[in-house]
Protein backbone atom coordinates (compact mmCIF):
# COMPACT_ATOMS: atom_id res chain seq x y z
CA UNK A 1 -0.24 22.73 -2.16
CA UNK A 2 -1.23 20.70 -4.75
CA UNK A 3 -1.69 16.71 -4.43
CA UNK A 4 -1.33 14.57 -6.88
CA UNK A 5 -2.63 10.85 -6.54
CA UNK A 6 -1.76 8.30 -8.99
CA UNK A 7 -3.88 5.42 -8.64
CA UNK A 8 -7.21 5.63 -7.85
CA UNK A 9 -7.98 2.46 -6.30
CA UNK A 10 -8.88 1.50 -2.79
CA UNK A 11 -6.15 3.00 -1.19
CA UNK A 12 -5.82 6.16 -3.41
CA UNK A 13 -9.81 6.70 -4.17
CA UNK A 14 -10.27 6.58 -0.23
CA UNK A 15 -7.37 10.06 0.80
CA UNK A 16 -8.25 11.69 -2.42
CA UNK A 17 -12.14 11.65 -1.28
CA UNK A 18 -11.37 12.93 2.19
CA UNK A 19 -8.64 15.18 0.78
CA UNK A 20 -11.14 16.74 -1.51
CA UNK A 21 -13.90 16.88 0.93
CA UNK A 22 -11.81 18.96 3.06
CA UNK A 23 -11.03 21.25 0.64
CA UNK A 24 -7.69 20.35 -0.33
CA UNK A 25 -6.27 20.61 -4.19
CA UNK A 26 -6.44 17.54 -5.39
CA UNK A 27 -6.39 15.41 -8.50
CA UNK A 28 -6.65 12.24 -9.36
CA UNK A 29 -4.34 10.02 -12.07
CA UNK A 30 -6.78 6.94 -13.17
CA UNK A 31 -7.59 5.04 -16.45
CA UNK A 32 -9.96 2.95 -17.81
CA UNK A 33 -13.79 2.67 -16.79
CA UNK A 34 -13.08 3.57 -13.35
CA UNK A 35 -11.80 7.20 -14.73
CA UNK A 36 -14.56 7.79 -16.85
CA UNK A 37 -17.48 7.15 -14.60
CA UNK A 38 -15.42 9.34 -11.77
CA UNK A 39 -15.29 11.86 -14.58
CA UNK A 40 -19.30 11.54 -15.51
CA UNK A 41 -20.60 11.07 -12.00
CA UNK A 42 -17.42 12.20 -9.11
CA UNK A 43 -16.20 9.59 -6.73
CA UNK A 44 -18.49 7.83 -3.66
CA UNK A 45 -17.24 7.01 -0.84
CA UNK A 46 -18.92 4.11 1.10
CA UNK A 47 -17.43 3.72 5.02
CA UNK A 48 -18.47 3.31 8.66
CA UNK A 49 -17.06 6.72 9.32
CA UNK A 50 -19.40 8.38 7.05
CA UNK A 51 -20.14 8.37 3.21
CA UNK A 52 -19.31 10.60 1.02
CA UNK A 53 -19.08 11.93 -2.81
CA UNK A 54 -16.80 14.64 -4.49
CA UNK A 55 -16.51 16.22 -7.74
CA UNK A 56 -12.73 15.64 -8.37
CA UNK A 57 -10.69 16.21 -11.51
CA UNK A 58 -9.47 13.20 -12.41
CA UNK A 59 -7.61 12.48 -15.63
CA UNK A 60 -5.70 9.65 -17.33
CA UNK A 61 -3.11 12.29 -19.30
CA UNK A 62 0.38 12.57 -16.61
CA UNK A 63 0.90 16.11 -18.26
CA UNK A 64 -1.18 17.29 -15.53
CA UNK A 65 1.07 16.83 -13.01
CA UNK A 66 3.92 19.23 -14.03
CA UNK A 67 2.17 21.73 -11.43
CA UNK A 68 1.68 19.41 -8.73
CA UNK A 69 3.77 19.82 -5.22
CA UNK A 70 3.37 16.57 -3.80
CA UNK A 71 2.97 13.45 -5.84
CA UNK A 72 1.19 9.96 -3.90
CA UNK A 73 1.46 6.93 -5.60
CA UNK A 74 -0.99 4.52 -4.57
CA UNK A 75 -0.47 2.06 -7.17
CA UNK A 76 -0.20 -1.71 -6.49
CA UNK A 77 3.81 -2.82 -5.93
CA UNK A 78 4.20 -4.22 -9.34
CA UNK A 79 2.64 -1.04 -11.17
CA UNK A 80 4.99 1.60 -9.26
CA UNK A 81 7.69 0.86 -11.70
CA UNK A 82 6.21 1.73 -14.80
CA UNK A 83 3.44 4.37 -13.13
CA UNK A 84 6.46 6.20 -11.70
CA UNK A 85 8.36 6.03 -15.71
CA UNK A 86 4.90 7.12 -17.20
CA UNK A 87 5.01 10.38 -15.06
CA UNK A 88 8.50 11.12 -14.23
CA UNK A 89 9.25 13.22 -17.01
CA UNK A 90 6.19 15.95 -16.00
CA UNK A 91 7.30 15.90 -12.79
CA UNK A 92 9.01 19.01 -11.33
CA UNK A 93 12.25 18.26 -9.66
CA UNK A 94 11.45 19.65 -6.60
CA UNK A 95 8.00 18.43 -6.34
CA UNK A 96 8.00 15.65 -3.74
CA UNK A 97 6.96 12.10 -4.26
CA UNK A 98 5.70 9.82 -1.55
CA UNK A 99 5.02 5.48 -2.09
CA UNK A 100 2.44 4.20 -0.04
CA UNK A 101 3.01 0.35 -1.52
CA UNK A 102 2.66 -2.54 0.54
CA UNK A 103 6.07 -3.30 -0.12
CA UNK A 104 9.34 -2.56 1.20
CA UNK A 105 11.09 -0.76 -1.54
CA UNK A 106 9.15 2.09 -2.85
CA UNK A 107 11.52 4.93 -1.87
CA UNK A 108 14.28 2.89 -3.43
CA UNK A 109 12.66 2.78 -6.31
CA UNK A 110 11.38 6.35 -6.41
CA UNK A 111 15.17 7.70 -5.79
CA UNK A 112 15.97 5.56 -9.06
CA UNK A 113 14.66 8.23 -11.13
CA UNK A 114 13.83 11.66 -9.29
CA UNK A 115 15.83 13.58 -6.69
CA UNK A 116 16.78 11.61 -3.84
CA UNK A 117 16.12 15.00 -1.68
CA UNK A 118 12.77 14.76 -3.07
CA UNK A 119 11.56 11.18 -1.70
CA UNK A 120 9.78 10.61 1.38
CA UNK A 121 9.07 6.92 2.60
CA UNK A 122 5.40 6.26 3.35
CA UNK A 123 2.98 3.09 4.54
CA UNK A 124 -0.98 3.52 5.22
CA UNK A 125 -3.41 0.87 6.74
CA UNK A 126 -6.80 0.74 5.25
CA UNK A 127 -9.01 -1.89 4.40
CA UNK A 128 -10.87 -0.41 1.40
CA UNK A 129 -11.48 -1.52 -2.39
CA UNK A 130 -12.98 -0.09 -5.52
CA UNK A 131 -16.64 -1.98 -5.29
CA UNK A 132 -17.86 -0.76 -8.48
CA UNK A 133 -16.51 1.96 -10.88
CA UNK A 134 -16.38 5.66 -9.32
CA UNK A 135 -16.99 3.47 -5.98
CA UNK A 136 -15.00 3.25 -2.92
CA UNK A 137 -15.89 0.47 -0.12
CA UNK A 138 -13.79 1.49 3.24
CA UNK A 139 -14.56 -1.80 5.41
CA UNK A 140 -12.53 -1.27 8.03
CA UNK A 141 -9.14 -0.39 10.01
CA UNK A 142 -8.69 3.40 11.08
CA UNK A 143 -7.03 5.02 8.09
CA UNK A 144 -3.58 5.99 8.89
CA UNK A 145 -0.75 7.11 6.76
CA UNK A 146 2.77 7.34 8.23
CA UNK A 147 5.85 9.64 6.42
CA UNK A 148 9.43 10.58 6.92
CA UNK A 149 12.89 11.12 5.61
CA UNK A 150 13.87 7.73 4.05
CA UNK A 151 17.40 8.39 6.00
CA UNK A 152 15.40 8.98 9.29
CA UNK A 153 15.29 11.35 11.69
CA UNK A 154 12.66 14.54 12.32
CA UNK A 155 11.68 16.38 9.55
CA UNK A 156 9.94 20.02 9.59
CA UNK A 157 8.69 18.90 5.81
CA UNK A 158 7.56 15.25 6.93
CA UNK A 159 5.68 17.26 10.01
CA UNK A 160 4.54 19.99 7.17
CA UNK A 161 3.04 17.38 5.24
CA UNK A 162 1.82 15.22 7.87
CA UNK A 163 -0.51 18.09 8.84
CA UNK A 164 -1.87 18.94 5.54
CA UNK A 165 -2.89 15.41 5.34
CA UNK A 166 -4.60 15.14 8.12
CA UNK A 167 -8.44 14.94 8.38
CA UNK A 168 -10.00 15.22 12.11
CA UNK A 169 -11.99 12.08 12.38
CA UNK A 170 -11.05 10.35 8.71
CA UNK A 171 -7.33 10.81 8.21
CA UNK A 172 -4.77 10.26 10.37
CA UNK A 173 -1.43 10.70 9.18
CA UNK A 174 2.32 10.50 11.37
CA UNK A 175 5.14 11.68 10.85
CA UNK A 176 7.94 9.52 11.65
CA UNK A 177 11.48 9.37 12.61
CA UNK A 178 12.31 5.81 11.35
CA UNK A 179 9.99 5.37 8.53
CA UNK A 180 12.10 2.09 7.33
CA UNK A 181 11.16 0.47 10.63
CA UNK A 182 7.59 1.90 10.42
CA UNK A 183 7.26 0.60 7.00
CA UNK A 184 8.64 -2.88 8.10
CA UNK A 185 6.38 -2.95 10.94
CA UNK A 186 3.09 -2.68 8.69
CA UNK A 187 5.33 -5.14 5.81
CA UNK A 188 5.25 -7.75 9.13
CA UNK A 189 1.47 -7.81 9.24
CA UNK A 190 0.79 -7.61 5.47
CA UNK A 191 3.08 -9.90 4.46
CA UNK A 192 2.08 -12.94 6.77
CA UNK A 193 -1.60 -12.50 6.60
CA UNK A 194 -1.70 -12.00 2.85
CA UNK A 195 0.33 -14.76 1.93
CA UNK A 196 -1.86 -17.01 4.41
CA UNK A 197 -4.95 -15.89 3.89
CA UNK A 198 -4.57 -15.93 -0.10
CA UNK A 199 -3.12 -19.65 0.61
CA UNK A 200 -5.65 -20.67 2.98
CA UNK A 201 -8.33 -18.64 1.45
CA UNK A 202 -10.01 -17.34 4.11
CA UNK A 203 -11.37 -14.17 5.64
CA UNK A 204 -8.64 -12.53 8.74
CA UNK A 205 -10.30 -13.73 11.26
CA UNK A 206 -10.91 -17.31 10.06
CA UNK A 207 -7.27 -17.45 9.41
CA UNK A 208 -6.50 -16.28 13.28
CA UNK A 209 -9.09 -18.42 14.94
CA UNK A 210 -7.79 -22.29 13.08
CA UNK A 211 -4.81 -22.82 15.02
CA UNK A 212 -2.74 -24.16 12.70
CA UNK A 213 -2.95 -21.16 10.34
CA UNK A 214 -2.46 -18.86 13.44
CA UNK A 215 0.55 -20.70 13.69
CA UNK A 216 1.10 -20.31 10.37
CA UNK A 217 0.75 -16.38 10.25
CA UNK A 218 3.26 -16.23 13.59
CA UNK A 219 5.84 -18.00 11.96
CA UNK A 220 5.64 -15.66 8.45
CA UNK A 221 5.75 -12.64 10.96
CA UNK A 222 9.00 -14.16 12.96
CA UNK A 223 10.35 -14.82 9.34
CA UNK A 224 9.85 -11.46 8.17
CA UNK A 225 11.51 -9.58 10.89
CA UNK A 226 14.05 -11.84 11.03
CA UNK A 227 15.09 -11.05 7.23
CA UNK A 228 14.10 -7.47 8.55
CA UNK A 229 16.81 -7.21 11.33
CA UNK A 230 19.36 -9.12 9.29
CA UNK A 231 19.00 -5.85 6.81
CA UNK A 232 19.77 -3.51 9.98
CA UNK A 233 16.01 -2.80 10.28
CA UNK A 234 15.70 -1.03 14.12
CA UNK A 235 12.68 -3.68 14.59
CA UNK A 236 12.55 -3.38 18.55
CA UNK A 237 12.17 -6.57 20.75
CA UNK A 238 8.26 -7.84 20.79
CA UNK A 239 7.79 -6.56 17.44
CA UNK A 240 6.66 -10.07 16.51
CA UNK A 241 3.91 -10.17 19.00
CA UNK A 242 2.84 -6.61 18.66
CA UNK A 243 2.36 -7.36 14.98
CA UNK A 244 0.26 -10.12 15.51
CA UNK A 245 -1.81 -8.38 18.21
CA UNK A 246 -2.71 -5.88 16.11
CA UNK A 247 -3.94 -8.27 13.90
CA UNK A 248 -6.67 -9.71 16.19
CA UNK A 249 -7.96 -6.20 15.91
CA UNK A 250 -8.28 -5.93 12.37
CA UNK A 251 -12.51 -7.02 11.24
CA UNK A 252 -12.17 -10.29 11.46
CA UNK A 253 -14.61 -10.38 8.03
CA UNK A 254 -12.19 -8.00 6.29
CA UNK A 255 -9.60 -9.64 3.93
CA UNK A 256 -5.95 -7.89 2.61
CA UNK A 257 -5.99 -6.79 -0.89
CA UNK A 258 -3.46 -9.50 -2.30
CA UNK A 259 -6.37 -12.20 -1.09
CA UNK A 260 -8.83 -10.22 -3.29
CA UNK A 261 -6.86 -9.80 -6.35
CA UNK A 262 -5.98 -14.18 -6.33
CA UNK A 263 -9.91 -14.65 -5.99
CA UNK A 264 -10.39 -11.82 -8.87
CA UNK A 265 -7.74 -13.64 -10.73
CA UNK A 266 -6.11 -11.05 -11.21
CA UNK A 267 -2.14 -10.13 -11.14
CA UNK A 268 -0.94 -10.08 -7.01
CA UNK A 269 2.14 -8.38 -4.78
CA UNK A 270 2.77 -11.96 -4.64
CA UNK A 271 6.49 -11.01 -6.04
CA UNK A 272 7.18 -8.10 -3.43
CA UNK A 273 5.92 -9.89 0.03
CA UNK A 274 6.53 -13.34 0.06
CA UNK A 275 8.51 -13.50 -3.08
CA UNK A 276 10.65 -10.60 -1.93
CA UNK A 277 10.98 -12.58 1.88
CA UNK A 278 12.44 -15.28 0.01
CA UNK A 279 14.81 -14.06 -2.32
CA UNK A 280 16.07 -11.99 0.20
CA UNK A 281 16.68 -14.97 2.60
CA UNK A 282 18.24 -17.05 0.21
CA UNK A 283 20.72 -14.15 -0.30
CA UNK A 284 21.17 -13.66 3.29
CA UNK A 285 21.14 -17.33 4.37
CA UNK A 286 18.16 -16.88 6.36
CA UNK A 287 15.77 -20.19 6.07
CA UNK A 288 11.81 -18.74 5.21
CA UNK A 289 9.95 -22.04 5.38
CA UNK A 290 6.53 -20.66 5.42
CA UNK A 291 7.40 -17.91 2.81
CA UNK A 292 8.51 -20.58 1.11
CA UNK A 293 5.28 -22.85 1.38
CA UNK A 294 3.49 -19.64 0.63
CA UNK A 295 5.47 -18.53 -2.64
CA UNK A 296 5.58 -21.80 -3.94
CA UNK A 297 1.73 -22.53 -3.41
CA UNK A 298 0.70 -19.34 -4.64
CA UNK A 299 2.79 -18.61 -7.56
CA UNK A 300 1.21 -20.97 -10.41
CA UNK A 301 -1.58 -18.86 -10.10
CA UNK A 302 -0.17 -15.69 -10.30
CA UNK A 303 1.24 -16.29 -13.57
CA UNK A 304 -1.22 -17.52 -14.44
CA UNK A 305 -3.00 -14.12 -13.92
CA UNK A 306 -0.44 -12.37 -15.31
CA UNK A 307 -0.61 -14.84 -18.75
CA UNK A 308 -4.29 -13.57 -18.77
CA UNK A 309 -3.37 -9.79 -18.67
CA UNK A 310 -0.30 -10.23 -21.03
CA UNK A 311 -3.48 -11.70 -23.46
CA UNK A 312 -5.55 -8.61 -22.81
CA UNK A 313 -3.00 -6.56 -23.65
């Protein structure tokens, strides 16, 4: 099978490395200097589970990926849009398409313009970032990638897929029978500690150990699944807690990629976590106080990033 990856940042520049290193077809969708020094020099790989560096074809043309089987975005939320319209027309009909955005509504925007039979939800966890052109930092988190049937249920594909992905010690990937609750699950965690730590800027685990931004980060999570549940979401009693558990396990040094891209000042998922939350609850006449305190404290400087980028363009 061939993969293709589109986006070759943290998240995409970390499976395509182990993908390759295990021998699996893969190529890589990227532009700009981080394609051409993976194209002079391969990709690195810097992580606590072992380095690595691959020779990988990697190419900015979406031509390529008329012959691919399986097609990963790993784009940030607000790229997938346009990403997806820059490649949909080489893509096969049957080939499938996975998201694996930190949002909530990649499939739905995938089935907007390919095969609905052809989607398949995804989420990952994986603290990682592109440290330097053609270079990968993996920091922390075990990295996981969960897929299924948007409509739910087992899946002999999902299960087929799940197992080519895989990568004994480096990848672990799940297939699932509820990916919408699996992808909410992961949208609880992200969505709190993103927002907060972006607002607060501060690493995880300072965020976690103040009290009043724990607090803070318990209420965005209660929030969340509350919106979550209102849109028939199978989030199962504790959720809440279990979300923020898992948080005190996460490097408390590490920080979520939204924090990273307001201290690069660059453009942010701002829109499609908090911003989504938001809009959402207004709609539903759910209050999101904190989502609101986060949107509203946040959002001068994301357009003000995206001002900057409309200027570069």
């Amino acid at each position: 099978m061939r993969i293709a990856v589109v986006g070759a940042g943290g998240v995409g520049g970390y499976f395509a490395i182990r993908w390759a290193e295990a021998g699996r077809d893969v190529i890589l969708l990227a532009r700009g200097s981080h394609l051409e020094a993976i194209q002079k020099r391969g990709l690195r790989l810097r992580s606590p589970l072992g380095d690595a560096r691959v020779h990988i074809e990697a190419t900015g043309n979406p031509s390529v990926l008329s012959n691919a089987d399986l097609v990963i975005f790993s784009t940030k939320t607000w790229q997938l849009p346009q990403a997806f319209e820059q490649v949909r027309p080489y893509l096969r009909e049957d080939a499938l398409v996975l998201g694996l955005q930190n949002g909530v509504e990649s499939a739905e925007i995938l089935s907007s313009g390919h095969s609905d039979s052809s989607v398949l939800g995804g989420s990952c966890r994986v603290i990682s970032y592109v440290e330097q052109p053609a270079t990968i930092r993996h920091i922390g988190l075990s990295p996981t990638i969960t897929l299924g049937e948007p409509a739910g249920g087992y899946s002999d594909r999902a299960a087929r897929i799940a197992q080519l992905l895989s990568v004994a010690g480096y990848v672990t990937v799940e297939a699932s029978v509820d990916i919408t609750a699996d992808i909410w699950r992961k949208f609880l965690v992200f969505s709190a500690v993103s927002g907060v730590g972006s607002f607060a800027d501060a690493t995880i685990g300072s965020v976690l150990a103040e009290p009043k931004t724990r607090s803070l980060v318990a209420s965005a999570i209660a929030e969340a699944a509350n919106i979550g549940r209102a849109l028939d979401v199978q989030l199962k009693k504790g959720a809440e807690e279990r979300a923020l558990s898992f948080l005190d396990t996460v490097p408390a040094d590490g920080t979520s990629s939204m924090h990273r891209d307001f201290a690069a000042s660059l453009r942010t998922e701002l829109e499609a976590t908090s911003g989504y939350l938001c809009r959402v609850g207004r709609d539903l006449g759910i209050p999101t106080p904190t989502h609101d305190l986060i949107y509203e404290s946040l959002i001068p400087l994301e357009r003000a990033a995206r001002d900057r980028s409309r200027g570069g363009d």
